[in-house]
Every structure is written in structure tokens, then in C-alpha cells.
Protein backbone atom coordinates (compact mmCIF):
# COMPACT_ATOMS: atom_id res chain seq x y z
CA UNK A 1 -6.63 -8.12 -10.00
CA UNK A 2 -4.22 -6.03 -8.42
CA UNK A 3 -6.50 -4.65 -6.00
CA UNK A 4 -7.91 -7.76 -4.88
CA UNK A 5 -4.64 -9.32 -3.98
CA UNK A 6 -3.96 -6.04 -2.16
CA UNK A 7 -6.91 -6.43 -0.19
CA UNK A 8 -6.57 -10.53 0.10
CA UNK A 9 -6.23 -10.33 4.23
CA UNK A 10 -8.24 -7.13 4.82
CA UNK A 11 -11.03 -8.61 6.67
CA UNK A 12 -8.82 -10.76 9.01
CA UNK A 13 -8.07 -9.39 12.77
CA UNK A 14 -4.69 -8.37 13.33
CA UNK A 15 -2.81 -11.55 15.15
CA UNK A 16 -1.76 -10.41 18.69
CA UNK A 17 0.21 -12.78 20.77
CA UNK A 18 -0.43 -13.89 25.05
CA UNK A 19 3.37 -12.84 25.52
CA UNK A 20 5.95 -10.23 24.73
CA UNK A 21 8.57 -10.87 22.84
CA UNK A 22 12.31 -11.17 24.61
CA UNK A 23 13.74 -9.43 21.41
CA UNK A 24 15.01 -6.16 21.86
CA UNK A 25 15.50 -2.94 19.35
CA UNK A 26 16.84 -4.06 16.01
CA UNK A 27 18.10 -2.08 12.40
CA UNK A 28 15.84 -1.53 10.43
CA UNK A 29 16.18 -1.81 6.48
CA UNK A 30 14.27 1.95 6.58
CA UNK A 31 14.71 5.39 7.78
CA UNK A 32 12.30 8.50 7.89
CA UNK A 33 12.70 10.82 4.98
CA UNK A 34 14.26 13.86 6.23
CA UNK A 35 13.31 15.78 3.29
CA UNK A 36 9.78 15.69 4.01
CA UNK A 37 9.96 14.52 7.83
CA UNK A 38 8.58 11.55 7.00
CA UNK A 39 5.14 12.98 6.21
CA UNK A 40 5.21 11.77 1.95
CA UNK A 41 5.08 15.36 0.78
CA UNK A 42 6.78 18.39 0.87
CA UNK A 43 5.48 22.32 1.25
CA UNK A 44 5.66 24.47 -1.72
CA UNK A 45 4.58 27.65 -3.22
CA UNK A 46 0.86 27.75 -3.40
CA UNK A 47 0.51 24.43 -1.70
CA UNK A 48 1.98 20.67 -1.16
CA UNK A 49 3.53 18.29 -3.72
CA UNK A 50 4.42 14.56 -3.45
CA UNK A 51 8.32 14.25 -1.89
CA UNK A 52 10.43 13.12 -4.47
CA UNK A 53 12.91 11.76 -2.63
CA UNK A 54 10.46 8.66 -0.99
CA UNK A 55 8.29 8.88 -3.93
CA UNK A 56 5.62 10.17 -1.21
CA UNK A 57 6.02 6.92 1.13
CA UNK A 58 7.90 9.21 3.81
CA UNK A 59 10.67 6.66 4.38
CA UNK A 60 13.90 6.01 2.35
CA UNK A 61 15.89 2.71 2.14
CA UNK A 62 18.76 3.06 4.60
CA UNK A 63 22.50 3.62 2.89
CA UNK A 64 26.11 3.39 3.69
CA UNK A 65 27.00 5.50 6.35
CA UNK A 66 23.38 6.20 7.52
CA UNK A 67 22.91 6.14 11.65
CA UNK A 68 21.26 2.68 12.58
CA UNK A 69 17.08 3.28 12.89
CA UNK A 70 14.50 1.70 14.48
CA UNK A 71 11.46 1.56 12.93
CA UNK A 72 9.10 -0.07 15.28
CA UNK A 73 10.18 2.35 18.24
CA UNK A 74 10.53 5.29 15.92
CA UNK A 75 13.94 6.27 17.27
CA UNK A 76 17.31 5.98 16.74
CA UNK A 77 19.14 2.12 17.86
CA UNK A 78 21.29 3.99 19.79
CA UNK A 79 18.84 5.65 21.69
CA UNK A 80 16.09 2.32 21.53
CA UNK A 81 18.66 0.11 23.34
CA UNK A 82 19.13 2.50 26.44
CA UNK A 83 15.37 2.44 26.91
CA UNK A 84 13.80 0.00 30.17
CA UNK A 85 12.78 -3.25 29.11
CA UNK A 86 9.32 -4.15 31.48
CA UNK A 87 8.98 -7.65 32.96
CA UNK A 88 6.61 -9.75 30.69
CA UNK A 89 2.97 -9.82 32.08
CA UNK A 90 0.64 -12.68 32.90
CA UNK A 91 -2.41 -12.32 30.79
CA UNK A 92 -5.32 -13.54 31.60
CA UNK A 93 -7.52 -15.38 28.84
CA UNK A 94 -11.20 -14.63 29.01
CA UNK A 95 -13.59 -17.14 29.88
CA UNK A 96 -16.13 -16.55 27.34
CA UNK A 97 -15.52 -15.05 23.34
CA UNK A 98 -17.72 -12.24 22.74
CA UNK A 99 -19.34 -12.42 19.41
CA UNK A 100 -18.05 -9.44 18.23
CA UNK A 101 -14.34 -11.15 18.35
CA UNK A 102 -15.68 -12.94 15.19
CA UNK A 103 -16.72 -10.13 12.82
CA UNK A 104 -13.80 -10.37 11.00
CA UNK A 105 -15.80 -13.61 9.69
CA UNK A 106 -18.54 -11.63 8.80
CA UNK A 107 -16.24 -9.46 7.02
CA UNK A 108 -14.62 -11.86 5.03
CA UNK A 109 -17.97 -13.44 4.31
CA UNK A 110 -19.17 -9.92 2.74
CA UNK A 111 -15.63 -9.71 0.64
CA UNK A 112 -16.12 -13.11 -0.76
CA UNK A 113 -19.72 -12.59 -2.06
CA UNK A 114 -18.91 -9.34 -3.83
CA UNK A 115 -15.59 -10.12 -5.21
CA UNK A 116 -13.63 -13.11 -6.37
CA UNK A 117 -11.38 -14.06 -3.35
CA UNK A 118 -11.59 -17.70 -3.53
CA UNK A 119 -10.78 -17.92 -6.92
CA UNK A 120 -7.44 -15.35 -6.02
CA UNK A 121 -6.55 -17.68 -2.98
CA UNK A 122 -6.94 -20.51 -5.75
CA UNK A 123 -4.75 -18.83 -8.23
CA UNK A 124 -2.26 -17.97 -5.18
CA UNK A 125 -1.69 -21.36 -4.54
CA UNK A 126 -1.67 -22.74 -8.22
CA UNK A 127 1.41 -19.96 -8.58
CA UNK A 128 3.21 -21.38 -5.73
CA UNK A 129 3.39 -24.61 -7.39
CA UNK A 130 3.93 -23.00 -10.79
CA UNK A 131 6.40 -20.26 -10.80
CA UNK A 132 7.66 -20.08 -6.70
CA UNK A 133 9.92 -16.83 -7.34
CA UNK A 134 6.78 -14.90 -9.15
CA UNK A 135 4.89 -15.99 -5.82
CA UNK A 136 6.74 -14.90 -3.70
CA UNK A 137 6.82 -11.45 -4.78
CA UNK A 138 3.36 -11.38 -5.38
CA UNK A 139 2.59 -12.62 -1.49
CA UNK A 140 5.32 -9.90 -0.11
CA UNK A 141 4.48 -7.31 -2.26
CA UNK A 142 1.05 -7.12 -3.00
CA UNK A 143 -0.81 -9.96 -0.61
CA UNK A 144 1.69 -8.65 2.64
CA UNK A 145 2.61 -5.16 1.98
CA UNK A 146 6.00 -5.54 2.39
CA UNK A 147 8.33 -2.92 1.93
CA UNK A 148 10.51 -3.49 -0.99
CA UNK A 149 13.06 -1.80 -3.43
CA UNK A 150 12.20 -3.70 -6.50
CA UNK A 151 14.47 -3.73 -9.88
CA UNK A 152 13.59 -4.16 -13.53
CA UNK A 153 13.70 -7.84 -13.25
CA UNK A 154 11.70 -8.58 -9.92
CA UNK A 155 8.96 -5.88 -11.11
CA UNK A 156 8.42 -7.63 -14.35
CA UNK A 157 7.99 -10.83 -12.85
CA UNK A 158 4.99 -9.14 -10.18
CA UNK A 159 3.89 -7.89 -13.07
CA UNK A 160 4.10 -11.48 -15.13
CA UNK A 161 2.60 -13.17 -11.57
CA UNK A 162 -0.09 -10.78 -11.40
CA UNK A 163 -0.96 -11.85 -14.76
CA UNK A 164 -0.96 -15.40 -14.43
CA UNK A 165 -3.45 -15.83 -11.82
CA UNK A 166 -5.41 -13.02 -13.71
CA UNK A 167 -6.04 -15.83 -16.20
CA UNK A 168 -7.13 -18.15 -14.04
CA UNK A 169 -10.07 -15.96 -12.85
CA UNK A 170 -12.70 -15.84 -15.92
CA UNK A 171 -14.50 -13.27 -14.43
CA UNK A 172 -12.85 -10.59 -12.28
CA UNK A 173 -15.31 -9.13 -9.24
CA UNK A 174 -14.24 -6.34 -7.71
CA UNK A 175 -16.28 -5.23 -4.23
CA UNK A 176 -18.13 -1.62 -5.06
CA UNK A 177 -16.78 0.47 -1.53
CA UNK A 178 -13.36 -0.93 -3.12
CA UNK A 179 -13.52 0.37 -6.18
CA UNK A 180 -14.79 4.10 -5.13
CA UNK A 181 -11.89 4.37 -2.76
CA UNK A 182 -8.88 3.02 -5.33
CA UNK A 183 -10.89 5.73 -7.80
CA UNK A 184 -10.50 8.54 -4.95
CA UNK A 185 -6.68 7.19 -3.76
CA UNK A 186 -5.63 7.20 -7.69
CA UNK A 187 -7.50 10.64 -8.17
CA UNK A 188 -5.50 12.15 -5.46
CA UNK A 189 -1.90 10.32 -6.55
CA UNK A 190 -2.48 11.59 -10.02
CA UNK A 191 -3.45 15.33 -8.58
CA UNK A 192 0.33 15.19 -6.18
CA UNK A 193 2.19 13.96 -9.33
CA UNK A 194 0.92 16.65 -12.02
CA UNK A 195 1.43 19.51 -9.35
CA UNK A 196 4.73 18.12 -8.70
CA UNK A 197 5.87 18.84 -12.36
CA UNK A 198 5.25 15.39 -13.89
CA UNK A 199 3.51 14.47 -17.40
CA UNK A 200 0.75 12.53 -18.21
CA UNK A 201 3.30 9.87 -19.65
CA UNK A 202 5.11 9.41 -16.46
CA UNK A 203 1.96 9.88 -14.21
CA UNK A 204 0.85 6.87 -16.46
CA UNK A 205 3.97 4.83 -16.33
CA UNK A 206 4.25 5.04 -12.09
CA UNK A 207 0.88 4.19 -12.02
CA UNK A 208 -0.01 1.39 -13.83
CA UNK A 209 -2.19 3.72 -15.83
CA UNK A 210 -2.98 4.68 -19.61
CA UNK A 211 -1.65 7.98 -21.17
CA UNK A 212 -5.68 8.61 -21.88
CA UNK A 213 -6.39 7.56 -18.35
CA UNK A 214 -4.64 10.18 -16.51
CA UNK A 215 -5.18 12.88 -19.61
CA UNK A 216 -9.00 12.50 -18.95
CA UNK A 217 -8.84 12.67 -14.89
CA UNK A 218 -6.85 15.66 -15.18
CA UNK A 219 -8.93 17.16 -17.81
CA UNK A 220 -12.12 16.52 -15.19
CA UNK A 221 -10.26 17.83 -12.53
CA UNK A 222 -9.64 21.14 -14.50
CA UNK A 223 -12.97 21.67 -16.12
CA UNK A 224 -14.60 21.05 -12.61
CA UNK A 225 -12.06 23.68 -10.48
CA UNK A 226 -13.45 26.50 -13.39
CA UNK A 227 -16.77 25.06 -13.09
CA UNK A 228 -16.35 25.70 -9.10
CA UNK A 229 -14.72 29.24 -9.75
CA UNK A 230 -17.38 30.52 -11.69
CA UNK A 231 -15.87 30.21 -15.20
CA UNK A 232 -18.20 29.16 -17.48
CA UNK A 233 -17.97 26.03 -19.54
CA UNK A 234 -15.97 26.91 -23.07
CA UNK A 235 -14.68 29.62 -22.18
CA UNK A 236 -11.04 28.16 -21.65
């Protein structure tokens, strides 16, 4: 369920508007991690690991006493407000839409046939009526990908959201290319977090996973790096 609310807007264009905006450089709520330069991992001996300190994100909430940052220009304010501001352009519409300006249709068309999107946008709305605050946080979080320090409290009720409109959906369909890559992106976050000194209990608990889950992946991923070596199976 999660992963279909994550991927709720994925086949629609990004909006782009006819004019600039007038607004200039603003704070933003974010800064680049400077532990890990804003790259979501770190070097180490005998390889990379996952940066602690952004949980491998590669930006950090901004604190007290932290310079001012702007996120869109990737600079600091101070240094995004001397910049020239260009007049605003005419732009000229086209006179005819190409057909390829509507394969995000198509692509929307192939998402709902292989997964259960209407029924989601259903259960999305049904929440908004039913429990606002749980809908919220399941639009910003999961539905709009916005970037948000969450506490015990608000993640329990994504969690509690997530589950309501999970029961609304008798039969959960999941698109195949989306399932392969979650399998590879989870394979690869559980790989970071082991080499990064963490247990299969925590892997589990960041993740959303079982303690079996991530014992078994890591138990593949061993037996098939001897396999690769040249060490024979059984003789670990």
C-alpha cells in the first residue's frame, strides 16, 4: 500500500507555469549535510556506508544558529539575494499540442490497469472525510514527498492512515517494474545499513521490515558474494 501511494502522481507531467515567479530567494527549512557533502553517504575503510547524520538523505533540518540556506538555488541566502534577477519573458504558446505532450495519459492508463490506483485515490478521499489529520500526513508524506521531521505521534498516525485505506482496498495490485525496483532500492538500503554497523533488528525497525526479512536478504547476499569468490557452497 505504501508503495502505491508513493507512486500515486508518478505518471503525471511535472506542472510548469507561462510566467516566472516575482518571488525572490527564501530560507529554507533544510541545509546540505556537511558530513557527507550532501551526497547520503560517507567514505570508509574498504568502501562507503550510509551517513548517519541525514540518515543517508544528504540534507539535515536546519538549527539554531545555522547560516540561512537556500535550497532551490543551492547557495547560501546571503549569497542568493545578491544574484541578478532577469526580466520575465513573453512565452509564446504553441499553436498545435503534439501528441507526445499527452503520454503522461498513457502512463497513467498503464499504472491503473496493473495496480489499484483508483481504489487508493478512493480511499484518499474517504480519509479526508474520515480522519483529516491522518490525511494529511499521508498526502505530504507519502502521496507528495514532502520533507518532514516526523515524531512518535505523527508517525503512528501515517502508519494508522496507511492502514485505513489499506482496508478499503480488498485486493492490493501492485505494478511488476514497481515491485523489482522497491526489491533492488530495499536490497541496497539494507546492504548501506548492515555495513554501517547496524543489526538486523534495527535494519528491520527503519525499514518497515521483519527481523526474518532482512536476516534472509543478508543471508542471500552473503552466500552469493562466496558463491562469486569461488567458495564453495557449505563450506562457511
Amino acid at each position: 500500500m505504501r508503495l502505491l501511494l508513493e507512486t500515486l502522481n508518478d505518471p503525471y507531467p511535472t506542472p510548469r507555469g507561462a510566467l516566472e515567479p516575482d518571488s525572490g530567494p527564501a530560507a529554507s527549512r533544510y541545509l546540505p549535510c556537511e558530513t557527507c557533502r550532501a551526497q547520503g553517504e560517507v567514505r570508509v575503510r574498504g568502501g562507503w556506508q550510509l551517513c548517519l547524520l541525514c540518515d543517508g538523505r544528504g540534507w539535515r533540518r536546519r538549527g539554531r544558529g545555522d547560516p540561512e540556506y537556500d535550497a532551490y538555488l543551492e547557495m547560501p541566502l546571503a549569497e542568493a539575494v545578491s544574484l541578478p534577477v532577469a526580466a520575465p519573458k513573453r512565452v509564446r504558446l504553441p499553436e498545435a499540442v503534439e501528441p507526445e505532450a499527452y503520454a503522461w495519459e498513457r502512463a497513467r492508463a498503464s499504472y491503473d490497469r496493473h495496480g489499484s490506483y483508483r481504489l487508493v485515490r478512493r480511499g484518499l478521499v474517504w480519509l479526508a472525510v474520515e480522519h483529516p489529520p491522518r490525511h494529511r500526513l499521508v498526502q505530504a508524506v507519502l502521496v507528495d514527498h514532502e520533507p518532514r521531521v516526523l515524531d512518535g505521534g505523527a508517525t503512528a498516525d501515517l502508519d494508522l492512515g496507511v492502514v485505513m485505506i489499506a482496508l478499503r482496498v480488498p485486493r492490493v495490485r501492485v505494478p511488476p517494474w514497481l515491485i523489482e525496483r522497491s526489491a533492488k532500492e530495499t536490497q541496497l538500503t539494507i546492504e548501506g545499513l548492515a555495513e554501517a554497523g547496524l543489526r538486523a533488528g534495527e535494519i528491520a525497525r527503519r525499514l518497515g521490515l521483519t527481523k526474518e526479512a532482512v536476516r534472509r536478504r543478508l543471508k542471500r547476499k552473503t552466500v552469493g558474494s562466496l558463491h562469486h569468490a569461488g567458495v564453495p557452497r557449505g563450506a562457511t
